[in-house]
Protein backbone atom coordinates (compact mmCIF):
# COMPACT_ATOMS: atom_id res chain seq x y z
CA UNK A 1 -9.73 51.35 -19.39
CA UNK A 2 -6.18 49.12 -20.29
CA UNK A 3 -7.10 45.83 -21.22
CA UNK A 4 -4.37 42.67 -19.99
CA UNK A 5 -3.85 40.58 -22.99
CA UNK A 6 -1.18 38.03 -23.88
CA UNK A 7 -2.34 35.23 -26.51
CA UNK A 8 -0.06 33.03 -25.45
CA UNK A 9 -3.59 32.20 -22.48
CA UNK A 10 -4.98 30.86 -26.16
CA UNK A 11 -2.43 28.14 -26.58
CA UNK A 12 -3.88 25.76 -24.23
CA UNK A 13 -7.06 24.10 -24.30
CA UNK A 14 -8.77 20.56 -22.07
CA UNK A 15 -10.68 18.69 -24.55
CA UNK A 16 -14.55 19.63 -24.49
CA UNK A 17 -13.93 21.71 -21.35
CA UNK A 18 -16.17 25.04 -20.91
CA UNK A 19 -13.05 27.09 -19.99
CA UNK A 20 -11.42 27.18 -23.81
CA UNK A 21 -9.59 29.45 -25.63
CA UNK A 22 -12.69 30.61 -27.24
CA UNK A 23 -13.89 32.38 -24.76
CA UNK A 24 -11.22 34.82 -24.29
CA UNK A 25 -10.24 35.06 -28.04
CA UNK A 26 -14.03 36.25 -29.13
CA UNK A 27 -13.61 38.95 -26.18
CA UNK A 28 -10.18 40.13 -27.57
CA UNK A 29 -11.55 40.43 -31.44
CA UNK A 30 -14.67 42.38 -30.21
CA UNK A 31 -12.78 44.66 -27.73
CA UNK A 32 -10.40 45.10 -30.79
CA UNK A 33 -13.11 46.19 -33.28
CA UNK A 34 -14.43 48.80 -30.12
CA UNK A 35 -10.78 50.41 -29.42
CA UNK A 36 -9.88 49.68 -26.28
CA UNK A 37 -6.16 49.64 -25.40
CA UNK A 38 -4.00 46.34 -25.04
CA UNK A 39 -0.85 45.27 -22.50
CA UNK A 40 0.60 42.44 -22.62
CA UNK A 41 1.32 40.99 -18.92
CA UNK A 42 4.93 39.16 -17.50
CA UNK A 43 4.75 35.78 -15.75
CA UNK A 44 4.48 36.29 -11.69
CA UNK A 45 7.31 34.61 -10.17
CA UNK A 46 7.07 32.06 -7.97
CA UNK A 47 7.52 34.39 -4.75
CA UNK A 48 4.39 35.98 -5.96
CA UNK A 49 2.39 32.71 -5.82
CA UNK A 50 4.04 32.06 -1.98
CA UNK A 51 2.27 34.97 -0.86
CA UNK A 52 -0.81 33.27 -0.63
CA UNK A 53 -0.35 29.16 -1.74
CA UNK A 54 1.67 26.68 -0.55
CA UNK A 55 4.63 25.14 -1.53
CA UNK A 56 2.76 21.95 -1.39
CA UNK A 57 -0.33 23.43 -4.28
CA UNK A 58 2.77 25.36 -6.21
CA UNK A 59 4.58 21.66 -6.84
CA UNK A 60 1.55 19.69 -7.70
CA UNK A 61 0.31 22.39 -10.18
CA UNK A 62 4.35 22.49 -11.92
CA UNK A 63 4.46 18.33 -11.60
CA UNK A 64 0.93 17.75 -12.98
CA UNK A 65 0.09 16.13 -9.71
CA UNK A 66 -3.71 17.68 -9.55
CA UNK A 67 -6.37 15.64 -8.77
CA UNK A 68 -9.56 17.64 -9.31
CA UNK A 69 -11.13 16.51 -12.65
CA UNK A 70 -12.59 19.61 -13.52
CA UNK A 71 -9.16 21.28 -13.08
CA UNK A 72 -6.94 18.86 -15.54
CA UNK A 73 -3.28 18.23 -15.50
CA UNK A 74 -2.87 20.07 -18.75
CA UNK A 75 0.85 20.37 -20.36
CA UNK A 76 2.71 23.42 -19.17
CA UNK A 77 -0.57 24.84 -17.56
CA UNK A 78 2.10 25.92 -14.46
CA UNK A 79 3.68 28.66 -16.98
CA UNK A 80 0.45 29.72 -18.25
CA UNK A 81 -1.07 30.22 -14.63
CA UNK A 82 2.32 32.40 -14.05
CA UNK A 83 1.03 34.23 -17.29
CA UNK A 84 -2.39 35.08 -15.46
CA UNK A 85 -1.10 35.57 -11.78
CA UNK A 86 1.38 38.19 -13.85
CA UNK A 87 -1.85 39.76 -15.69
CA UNK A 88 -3.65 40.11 -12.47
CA UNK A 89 -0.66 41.57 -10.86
CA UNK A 90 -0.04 44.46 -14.02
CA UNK A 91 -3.63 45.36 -13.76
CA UNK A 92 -3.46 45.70 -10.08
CA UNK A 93 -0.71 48.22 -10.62
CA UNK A 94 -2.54 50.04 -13.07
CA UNK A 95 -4.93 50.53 -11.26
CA UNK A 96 -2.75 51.86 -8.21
CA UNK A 97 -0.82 54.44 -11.00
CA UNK A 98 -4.73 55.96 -11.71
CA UNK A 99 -5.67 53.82 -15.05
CA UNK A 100 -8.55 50.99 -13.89
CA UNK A 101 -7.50 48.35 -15.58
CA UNK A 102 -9.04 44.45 -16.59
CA UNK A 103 -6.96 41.71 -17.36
CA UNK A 104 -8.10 39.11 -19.83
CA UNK A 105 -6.35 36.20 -19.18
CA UNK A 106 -6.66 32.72 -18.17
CA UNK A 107 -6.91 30.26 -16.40
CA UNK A 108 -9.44 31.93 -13.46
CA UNK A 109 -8.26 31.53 -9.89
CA UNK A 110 -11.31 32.71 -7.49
CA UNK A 111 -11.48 28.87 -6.66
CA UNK A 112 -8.43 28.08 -5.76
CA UNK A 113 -7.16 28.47 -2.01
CA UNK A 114 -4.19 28.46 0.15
CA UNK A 115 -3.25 24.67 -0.52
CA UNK A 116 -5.84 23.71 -3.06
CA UNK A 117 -7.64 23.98 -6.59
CA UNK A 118 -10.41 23.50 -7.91
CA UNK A 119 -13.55 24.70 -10.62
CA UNK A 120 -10.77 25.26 -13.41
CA UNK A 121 -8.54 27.39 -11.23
CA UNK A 122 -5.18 26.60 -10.83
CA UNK A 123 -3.80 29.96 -8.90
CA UNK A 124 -5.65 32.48 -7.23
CA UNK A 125 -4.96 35.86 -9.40
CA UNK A 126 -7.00 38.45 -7.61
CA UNK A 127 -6.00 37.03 -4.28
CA UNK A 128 -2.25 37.49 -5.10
CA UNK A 129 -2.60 40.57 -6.67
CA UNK A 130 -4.19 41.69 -3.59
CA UNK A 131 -1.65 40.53 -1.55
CA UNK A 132 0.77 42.46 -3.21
CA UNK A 133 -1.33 45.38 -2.77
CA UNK A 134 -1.27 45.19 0.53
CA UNK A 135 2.53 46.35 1.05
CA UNK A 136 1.14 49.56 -0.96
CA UNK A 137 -2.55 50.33 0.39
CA UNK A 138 -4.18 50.32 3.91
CA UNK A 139 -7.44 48.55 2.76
CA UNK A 140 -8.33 46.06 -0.27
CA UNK A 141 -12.37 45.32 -0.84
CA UNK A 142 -12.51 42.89 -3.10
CA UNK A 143 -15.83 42.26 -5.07
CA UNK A 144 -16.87 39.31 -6.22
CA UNK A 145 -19.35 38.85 -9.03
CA UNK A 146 -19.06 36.00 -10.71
CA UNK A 147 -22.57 33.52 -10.42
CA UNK A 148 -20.41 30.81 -8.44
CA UNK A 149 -18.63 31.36 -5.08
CA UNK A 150 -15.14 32.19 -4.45
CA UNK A 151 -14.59 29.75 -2.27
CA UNK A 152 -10.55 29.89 -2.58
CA UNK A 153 -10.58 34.14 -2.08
CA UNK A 154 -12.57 33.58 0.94
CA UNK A 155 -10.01 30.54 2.31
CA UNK A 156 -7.02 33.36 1.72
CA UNK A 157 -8.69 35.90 3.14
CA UNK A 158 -10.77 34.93 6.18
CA UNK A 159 -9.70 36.86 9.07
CA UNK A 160 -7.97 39.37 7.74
CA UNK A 161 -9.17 42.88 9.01
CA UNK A 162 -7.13 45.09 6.34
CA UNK A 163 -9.00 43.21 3.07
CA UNK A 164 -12.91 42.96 3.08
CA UNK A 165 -14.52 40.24 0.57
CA UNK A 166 -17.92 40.54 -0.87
CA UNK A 167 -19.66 37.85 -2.73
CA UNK A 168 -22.78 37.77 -4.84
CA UNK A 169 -23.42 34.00 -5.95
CA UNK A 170 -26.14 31.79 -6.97
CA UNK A 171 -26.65 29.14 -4.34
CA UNK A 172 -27.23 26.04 -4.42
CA UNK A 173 -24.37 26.00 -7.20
CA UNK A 174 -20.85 24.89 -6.85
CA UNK A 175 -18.76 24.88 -5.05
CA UNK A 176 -21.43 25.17 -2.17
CA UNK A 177 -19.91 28.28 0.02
CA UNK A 178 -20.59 30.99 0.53
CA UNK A 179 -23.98 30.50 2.90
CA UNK A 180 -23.73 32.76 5.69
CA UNK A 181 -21.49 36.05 6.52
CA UNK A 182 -18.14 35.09 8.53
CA UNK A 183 -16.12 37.92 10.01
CA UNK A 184 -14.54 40.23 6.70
CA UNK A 185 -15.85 37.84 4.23
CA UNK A 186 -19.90 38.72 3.57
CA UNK A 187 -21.49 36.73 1.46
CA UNK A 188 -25.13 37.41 -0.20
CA UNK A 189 -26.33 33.77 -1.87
CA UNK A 190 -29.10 34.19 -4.27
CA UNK A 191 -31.42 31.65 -5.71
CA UNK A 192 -31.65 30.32 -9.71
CA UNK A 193 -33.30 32.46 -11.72
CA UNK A 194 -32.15 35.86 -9.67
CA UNK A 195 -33.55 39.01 -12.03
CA UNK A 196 -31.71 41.90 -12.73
CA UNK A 197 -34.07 43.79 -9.94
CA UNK A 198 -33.51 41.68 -7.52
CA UNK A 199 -29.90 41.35 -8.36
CA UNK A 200 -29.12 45.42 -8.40
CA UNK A 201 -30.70 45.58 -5.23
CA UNK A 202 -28.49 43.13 -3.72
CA UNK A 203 -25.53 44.82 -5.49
CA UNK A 204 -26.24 47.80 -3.52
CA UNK A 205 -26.40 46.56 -0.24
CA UNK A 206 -22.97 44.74 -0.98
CA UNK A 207 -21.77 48.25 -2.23
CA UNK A 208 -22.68 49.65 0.93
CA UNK A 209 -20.69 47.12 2.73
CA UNK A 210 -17.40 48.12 0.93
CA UNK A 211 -18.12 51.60 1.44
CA UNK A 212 -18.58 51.65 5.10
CA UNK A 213 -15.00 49.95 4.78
CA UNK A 214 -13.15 52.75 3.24
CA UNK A 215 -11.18 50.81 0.97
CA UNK A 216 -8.48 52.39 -1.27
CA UNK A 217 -8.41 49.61 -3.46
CA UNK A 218 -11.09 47.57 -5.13
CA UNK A 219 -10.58 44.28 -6.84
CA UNK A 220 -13.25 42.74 -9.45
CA UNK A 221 -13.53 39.24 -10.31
CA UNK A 222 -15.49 39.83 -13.12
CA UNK A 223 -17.45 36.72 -13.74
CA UNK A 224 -20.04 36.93 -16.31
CA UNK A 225 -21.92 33.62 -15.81
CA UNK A 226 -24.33 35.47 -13.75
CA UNK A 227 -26.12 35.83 -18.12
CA UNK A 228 -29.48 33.87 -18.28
CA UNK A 229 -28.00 31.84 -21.16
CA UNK A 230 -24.68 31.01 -19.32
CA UNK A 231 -24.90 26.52 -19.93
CA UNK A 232 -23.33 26.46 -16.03
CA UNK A 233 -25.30 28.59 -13.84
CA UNK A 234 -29.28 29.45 -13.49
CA UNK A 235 -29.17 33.19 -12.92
CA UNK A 236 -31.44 35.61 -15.17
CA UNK A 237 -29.40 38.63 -16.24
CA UNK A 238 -29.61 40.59 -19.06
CA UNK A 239 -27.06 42.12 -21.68
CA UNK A 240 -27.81 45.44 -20.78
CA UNK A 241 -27.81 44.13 -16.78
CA UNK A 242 -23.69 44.82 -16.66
CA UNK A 243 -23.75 48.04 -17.99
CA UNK A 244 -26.06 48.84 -14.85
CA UNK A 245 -23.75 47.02 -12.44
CA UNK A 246 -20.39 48.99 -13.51
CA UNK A 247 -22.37 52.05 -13.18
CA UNK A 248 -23.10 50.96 -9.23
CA UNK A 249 -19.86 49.92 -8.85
CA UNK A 250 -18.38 53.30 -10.40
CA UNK A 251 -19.94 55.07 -7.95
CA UNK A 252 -17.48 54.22 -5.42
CA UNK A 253 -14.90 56.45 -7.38
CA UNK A 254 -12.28 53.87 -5.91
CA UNK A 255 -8.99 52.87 -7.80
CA UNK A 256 -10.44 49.45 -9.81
CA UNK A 257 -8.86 46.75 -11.59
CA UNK A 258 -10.90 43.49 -12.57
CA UNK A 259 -9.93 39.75 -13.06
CA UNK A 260 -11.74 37.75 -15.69
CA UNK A 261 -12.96 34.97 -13.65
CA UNK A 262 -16.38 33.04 -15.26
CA UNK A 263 -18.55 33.24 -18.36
CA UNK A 264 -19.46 30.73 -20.82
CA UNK A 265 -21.78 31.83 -23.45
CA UNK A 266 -21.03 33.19 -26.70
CA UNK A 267 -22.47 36.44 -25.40
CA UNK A 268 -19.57 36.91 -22.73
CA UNK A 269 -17.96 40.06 -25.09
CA UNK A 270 -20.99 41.95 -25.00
CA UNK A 271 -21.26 41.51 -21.13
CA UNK A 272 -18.13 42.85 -20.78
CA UNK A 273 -18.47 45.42 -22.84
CA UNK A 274 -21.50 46.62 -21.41
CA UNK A 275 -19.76 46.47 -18.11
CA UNK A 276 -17.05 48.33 -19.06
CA UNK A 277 -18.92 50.66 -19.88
CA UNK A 278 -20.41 50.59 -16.80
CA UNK A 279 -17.24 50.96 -15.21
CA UNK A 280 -15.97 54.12 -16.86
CA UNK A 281 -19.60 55.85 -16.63
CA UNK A 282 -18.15 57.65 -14.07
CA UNK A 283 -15.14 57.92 -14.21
């Protein structure tokens, strides 16, 4: 499993804001201590972030013209999105050439749509990584775990027979999507204080979904504030929960790459890890 790194994600931080530096940086020195592998990502160009944004979103993020408070105009934040659009893309490829692959970046994207932001995301990274898939692959399932919906995937992607886009979320919860099933984009909302048993068994119904859709791709964004001490969400998973749900999601023996996406506790490196693990159980 190749883990997409650059520190340069660490040199930009919002005052008090949930999505810091910290939260990638205590990932990296744990994944570090465990051996995993390191790559360091290019910057997308801007012809990446056309294939599924506007011209309109792509000028506001560069000029610092955003509007959404929990989404700040932060100094150079354009080049650092590039960064994680570019990580996204890399681990998409990896995962193409036979390595599954996570990238480890930030800023997160899955909230960000054709022609807006939103929820900290400035660019949607699985969503163009997907696109770019598309010119390689018949079929892209994308998989969608993070505890809040991804409202901006499912704006990109609605309609589109050729890419299927499965959501677990915790509803109500921002962004407030996500509610019922509309044509390629299925969505399963579950209530605050979802178990791990509950939660499994919902994962393999949603499994089921992208198998009946014979995908030969499968994109992850990996969120881990699904944890029962994440300070944004209500959900009740364990540690030990995401080593079960890379094991289900193994099972599909499809070529995988993951997008960091949520996860705000100081537990969020031994979530990943366990899931990881998960991940390569069968592998």
């Amino acid at each position: 499993m190749k883990i997409i790194y650059s520190p340069k994600c660490l040199e930009y931080k919002s005052f008090n804001h949930p999505e810091s530096p910290e939260r990638v940086k205590i990932c990296v020195d744990f994944l570090k201590e465990k051996g995993f592998e390191f790559i360091q990502p290019q910057p997308a160009e801007e012809k990446d972030l056309l294939l599924v944004h506007t011209q309109r979103l792509i000028d506001e993020v560069k000029n610092g013209e955003i509007s959404d408070l929990d989404t700040p105009n932060i100094k150079g934040i354009f080049n650092y999105a590039l960064l994680s659009v570019g990580g996204a893309i890399l681990a998409m490829e990896k995962a193409l050439q036979g390595e599954n692959s996570f990238s480890l970046m930030r800023p997160p994207g899955h909230h960000a749509g054709k022609d807006f932001c939103g929820g900290f995301c400035y660019f949607n990274n699985i969503a163009i990584a997907v696109a770019k898939a598309e010119k390689r692959v018949k079929k892209v399932a994308i998989l969608d775990i993070d505890c809040h919906h991804g409202n901006g995937t499912e704006d990109i992607f609605l309609g589109k027979s050729n890419v299927l886009y499965v959501s677990l979320h915790e509803s109500p919860l921002y962004p407030g999507t996500g509610l019922k099933s509309y044509l390629n984009c299925k969505n399963f909302p579950l209530p605050p204080k979802t178990d791990e048993i509950r939660y499994l068994k919902t994962l393999e119904i949603a499994l089921k979904e992208i198998e009946n859709f014979q995908a030969d791709l499968l994109a992850i964004s990996a969120g881990f504030d699904t944890y029962k001490k994440d300070p944004l969400t209500y959900f009740g998973l364990e540690i030990e929960s995401y080593q079960k749900i890379g094991e289900k999601i193994s099972q599909l023996k499809l070529p995988t790459f993951c997008v960091l996406e949520g996860g705000y506790s100081t537990s969020l490196p031994f979530c990943l890890y366990n899931f990881l693990l998960g991940l390569e159980y069968a592998s």
